[in-house]
Protein backbone atom coordinates (compact mmCIF):
# COMPACT_ATOMS: atom_id res chain seq x y z
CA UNK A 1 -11.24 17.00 11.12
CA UNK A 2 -10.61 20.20 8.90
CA UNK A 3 -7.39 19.15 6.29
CA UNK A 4 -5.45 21.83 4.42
CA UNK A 5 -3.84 21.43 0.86
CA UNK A 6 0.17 22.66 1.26
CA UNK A 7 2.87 22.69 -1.12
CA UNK A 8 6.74 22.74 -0.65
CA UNK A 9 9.40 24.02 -2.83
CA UNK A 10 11.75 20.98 -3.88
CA UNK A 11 14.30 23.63 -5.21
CA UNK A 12 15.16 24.60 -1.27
CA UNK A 13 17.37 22.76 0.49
CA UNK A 14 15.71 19.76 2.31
CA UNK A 15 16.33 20.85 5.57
CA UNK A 16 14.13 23.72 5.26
CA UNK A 17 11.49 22.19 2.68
CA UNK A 18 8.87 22.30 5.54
CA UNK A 19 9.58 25.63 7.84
CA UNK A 20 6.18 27.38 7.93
CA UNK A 21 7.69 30.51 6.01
CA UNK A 22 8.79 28.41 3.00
CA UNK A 23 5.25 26.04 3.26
CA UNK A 24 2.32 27.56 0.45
CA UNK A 25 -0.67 27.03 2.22
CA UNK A 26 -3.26 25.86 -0.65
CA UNK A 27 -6.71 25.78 0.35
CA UNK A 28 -8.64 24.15 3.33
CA UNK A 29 -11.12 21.52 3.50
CA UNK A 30 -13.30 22.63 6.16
CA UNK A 31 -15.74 20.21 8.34
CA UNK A 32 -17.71 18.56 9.78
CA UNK A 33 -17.51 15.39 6.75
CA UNK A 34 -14.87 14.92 3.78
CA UNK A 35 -15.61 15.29 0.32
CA UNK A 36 -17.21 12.43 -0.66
CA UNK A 37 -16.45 10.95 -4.57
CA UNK A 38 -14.92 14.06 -7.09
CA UNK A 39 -15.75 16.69 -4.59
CA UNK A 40 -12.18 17.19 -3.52
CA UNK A 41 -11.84 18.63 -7.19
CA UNK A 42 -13.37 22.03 -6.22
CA UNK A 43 -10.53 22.12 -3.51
CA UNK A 44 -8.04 21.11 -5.86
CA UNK A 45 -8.97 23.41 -8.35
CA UNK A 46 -7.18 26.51 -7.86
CA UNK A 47 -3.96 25.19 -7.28
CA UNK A 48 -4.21 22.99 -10.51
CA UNK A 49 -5.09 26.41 -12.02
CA UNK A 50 -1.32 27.59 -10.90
CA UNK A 51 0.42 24.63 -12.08
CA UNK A 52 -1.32 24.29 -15.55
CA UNK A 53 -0.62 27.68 -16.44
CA UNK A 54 3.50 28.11 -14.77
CA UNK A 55 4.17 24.47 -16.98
CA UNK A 56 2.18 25.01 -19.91
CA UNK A 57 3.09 28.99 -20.63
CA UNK A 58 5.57 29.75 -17.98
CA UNK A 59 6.03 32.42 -15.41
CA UNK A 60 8.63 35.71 -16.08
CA UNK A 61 9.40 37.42 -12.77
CA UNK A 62 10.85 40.75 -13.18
CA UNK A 63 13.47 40.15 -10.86
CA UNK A 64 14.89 38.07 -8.14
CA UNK A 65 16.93 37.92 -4.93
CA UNK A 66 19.40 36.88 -6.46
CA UNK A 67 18.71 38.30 -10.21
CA UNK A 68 18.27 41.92 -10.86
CA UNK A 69 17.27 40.74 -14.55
CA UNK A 70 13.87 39.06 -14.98
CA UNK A 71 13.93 35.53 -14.82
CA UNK A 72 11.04 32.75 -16.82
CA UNK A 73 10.59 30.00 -14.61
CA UNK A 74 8.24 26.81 -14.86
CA UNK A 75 6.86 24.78 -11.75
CA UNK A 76 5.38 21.07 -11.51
CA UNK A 77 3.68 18.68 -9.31
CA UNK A 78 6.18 16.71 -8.34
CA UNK A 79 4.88 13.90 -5.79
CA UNK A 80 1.62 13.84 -4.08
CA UNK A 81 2.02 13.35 0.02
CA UNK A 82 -1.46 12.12 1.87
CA UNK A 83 -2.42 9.14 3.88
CA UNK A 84 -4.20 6.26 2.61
CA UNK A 85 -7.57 7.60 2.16
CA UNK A 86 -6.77 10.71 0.33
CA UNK A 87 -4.67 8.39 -1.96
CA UNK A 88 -7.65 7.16 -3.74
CA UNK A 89 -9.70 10.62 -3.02
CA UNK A 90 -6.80 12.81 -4.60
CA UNK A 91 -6.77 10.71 -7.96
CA UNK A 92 -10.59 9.98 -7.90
CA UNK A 93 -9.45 6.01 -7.99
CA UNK A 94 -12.35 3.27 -6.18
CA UNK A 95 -11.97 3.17 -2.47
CA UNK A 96 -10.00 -0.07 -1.11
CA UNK A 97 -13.66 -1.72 -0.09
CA UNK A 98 -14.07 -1.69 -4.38
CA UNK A 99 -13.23 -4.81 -6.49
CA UNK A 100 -10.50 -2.73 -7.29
CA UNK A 101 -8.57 -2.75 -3.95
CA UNK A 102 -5.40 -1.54 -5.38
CA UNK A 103 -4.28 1.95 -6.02
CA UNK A 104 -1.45 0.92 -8.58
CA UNK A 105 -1.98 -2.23 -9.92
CA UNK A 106 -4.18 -4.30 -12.06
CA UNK A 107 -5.27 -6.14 -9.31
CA UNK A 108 -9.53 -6.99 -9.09
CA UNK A 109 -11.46 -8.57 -6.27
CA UNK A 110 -10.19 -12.76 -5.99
CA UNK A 111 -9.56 -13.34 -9.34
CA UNK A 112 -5.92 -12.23 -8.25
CA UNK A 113 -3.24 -14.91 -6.96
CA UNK A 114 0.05 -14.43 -5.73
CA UNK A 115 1.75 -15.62 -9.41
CA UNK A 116 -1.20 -13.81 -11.53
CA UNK A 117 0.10 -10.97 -14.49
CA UNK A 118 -2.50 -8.58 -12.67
CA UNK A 119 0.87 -7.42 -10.63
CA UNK A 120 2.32 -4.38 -12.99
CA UNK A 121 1.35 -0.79 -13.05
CA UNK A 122 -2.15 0.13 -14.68
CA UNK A 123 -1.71 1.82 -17.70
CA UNK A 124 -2.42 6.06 -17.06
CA UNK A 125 -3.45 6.04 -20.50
CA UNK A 126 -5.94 3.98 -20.44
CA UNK A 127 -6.98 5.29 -16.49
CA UNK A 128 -7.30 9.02 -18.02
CA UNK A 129 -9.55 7.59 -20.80
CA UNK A 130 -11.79 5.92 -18.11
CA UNK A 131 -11.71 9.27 -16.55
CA UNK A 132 -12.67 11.04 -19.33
CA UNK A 133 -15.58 9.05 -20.16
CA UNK A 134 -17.14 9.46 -16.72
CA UNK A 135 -16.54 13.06 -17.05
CA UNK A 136 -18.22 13.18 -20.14
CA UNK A 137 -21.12 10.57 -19.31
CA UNK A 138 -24.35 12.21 -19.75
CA UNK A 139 -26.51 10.58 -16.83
CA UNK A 140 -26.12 9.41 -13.33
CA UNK A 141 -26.79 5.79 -14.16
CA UNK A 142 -24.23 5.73 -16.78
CA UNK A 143 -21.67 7.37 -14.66
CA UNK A 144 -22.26 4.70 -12.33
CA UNK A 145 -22.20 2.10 -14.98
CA UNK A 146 -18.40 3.51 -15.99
CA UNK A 147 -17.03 3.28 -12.54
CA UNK A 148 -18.13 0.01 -11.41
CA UNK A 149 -16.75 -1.02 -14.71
CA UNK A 150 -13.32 1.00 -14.27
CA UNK A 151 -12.97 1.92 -11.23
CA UNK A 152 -12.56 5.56 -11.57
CA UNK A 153 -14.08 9.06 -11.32
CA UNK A 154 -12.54 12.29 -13.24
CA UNK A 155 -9.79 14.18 -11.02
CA UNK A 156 -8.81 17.52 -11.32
CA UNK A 157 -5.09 16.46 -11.31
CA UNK A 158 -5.68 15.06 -14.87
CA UNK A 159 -5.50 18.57 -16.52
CA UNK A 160 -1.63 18.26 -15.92
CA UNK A 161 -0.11 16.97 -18.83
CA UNK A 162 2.33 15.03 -17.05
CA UNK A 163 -0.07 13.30 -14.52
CA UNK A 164 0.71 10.06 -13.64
CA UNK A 165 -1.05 8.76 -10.21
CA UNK A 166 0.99 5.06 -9.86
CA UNK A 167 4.26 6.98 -9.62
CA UNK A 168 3.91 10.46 -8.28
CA UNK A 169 1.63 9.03 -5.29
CA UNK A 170 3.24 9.26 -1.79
CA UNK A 171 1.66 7.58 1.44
CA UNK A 172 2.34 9.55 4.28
CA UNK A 173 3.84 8.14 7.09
CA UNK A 174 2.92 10.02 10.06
CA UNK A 175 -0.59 8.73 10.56
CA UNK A 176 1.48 4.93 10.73
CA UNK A 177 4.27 6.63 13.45
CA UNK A 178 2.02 8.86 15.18
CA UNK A 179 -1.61 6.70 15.46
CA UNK A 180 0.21 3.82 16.53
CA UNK A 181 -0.71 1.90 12.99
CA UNK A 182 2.84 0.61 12.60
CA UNK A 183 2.87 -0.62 16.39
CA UNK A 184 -0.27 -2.28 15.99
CA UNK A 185 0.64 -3.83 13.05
CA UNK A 186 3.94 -5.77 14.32
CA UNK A 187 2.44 -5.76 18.07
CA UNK A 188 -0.43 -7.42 17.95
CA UNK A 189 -0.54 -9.01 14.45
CA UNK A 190 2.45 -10.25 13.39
CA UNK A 191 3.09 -10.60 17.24
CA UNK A 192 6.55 -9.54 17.36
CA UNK A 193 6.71 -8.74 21.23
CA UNK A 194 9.70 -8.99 23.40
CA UNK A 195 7.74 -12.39 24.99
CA UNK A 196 7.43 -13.99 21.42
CA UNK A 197 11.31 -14.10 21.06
CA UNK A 198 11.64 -16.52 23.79
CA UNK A 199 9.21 -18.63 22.59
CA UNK A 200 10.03 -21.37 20.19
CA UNK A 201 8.10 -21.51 17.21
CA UNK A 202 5.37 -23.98 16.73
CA UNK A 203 6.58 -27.18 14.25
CA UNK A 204 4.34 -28.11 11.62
CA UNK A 205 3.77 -31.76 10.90
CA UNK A 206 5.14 -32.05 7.04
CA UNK A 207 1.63 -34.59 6.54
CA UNK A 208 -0.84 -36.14 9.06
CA UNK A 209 -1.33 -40.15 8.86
CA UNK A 210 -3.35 -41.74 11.40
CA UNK A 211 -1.40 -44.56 13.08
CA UNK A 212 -2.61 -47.28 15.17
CA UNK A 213 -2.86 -46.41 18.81
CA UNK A 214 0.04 -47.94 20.58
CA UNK A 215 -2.03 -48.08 24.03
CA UNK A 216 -4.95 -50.04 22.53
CA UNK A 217 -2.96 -52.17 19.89
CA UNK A 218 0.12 -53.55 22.08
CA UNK A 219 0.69 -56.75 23.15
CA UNK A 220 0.19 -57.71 26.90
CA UNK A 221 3.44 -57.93 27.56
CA UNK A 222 4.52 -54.63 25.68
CA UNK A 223 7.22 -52.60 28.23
CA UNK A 224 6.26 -49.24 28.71
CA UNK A 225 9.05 -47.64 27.63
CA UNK A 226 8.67 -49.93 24.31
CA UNK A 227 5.55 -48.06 23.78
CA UNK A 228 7.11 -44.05 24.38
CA UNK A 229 9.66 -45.13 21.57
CA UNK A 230 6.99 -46.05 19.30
CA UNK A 231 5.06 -43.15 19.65
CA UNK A 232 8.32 -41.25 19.09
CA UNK A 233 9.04 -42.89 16.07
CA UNK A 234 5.49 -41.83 14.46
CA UNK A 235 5.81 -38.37 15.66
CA UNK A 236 9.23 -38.27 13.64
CA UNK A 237 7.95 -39.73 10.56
CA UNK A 238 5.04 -36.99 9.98
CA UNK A 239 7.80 -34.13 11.04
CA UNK A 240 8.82 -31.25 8.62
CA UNK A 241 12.88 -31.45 8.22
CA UNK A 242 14.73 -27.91 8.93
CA UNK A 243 15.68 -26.22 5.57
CA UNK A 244 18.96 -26.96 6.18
CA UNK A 245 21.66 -25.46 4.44
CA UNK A 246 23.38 -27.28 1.62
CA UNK A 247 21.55 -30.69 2.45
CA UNK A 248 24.36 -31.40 5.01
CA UNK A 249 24.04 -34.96 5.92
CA UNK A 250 25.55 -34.62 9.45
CA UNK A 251 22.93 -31.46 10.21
CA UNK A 252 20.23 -33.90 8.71
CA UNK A 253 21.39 -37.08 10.95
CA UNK A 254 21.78 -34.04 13.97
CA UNK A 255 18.28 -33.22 13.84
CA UNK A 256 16.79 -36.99 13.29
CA UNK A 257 18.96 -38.04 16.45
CA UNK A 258 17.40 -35.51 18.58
């Protein structure tokens, strides 16, 4: 589909931010297929051109609506807004197929685990030096070379002084609302219907041991109901106890009696 690059005035009161009249259309990415690795810098381009040149030397208007005086005023990037995909298009960062599956962190393939130091920001340092290397790479095969070793490609956005992808990124959240994403998501896998809160949850055996069968291994004259108590009394033994609040002794003896 054809995408447009748009940018709102923070300074306006937020109930107007997005009214078409106050909206600066950009540039548009025409179709039939996205730009595929830095080509999204050519459509980037002219607005970085804007931004560069109102922070770095400033911009005097000669008057105002509400100053008669001229008036030198200075404009930013402050977030970037797009859905996932553009996320690691916008900042030239590896897709989330790559080893390096996350936009932010320092996170690689499997050699991340749930308590591993590879959880904290990447360094945009270091990212923009990647950057500028690949930029500056004098072949194909060594540009290639660079980002399977870093992850990255040059971006336009890196011009701004004050660039920093891992916290001036915004996902968008329409395509989640509007798609359906977010219903899928809690609908069909986490399964939080309206049927699953009826349903008890299954219990999970705290260990498996594998007892004698009662039916094979009782006596002759063994009652039957002997036998159901047994059986009972094994299925307790391997069964996970409730985290129960403060260990309460009567909860505890509650549940066992059960």
């Amino acid at each position: 589909s054809t995408s447009i690059v748009s940018c709102a005035c923070l300074n306006l009161p937020l109930d107007i931010w997005y009214k078409h009249e106050n909206m600066y259309l950009a540039g548009i990415i025409p179709r039939p297929s996205e730009p595929s690795e830095d080509k999204l810098n050519f459509f980037l381009d002219p607005v970085v051109d804007d931004m560069v040149e109102s922070w770095e030397h400033r911009i005097c208007y000669s008057s105002t609506a509400l100053n008669a005086c001229s008036w030198v005023t200075c404009s930013t990037i402050a977030c970037l807004v797009c859905d996932l995909p553009v996320v690691r298009k916008a900042p030239q960062l590896a897709g989330p197929t790559s080893h390096f599956f996350c936009t932010a962190c320092h996170c690689w393939y499997r050699l991340t685990y749930i308590q591993s130091k590879d959880w904290r920001l990447r360094d945009k340092d270091k990212v923009c030096s990647h950057a500028d290397l690949w930029k500056n790479a004098r072949t194909s095969a060594e540009c290639n070379k660079l980002f399977i070793s870093h992850g990255v490609w040059w971006s336009i956005l890196w011009r701004l002084s004050y660039w920093d992808p891992f916290h001036q990124i915004i996902v968008d959240a329409m395509h989640c609302l509007l798609d359906g994403l977010t219903h899928a998501h809690f609908h069909e896998f986490l399964g939080l219907t309206s049927d699953s809160t009826h349903c008890k949850p299954d219990v999970i055996p705290a260990f498996t041991h594998l007892f004698l069968d009662v039916d094979l291994n009782k006596p002759q004259d063994f009652p039957e109901k002997d036998v159901r108590v047994v059986k009972s009394i094994q299925s307790l033994l391997t069964e996970a106890v409730p985290n129960l609040e403060g260990n309460d002794p009567q909860l505890i003896k509650d549940h066992l009696t059960q």
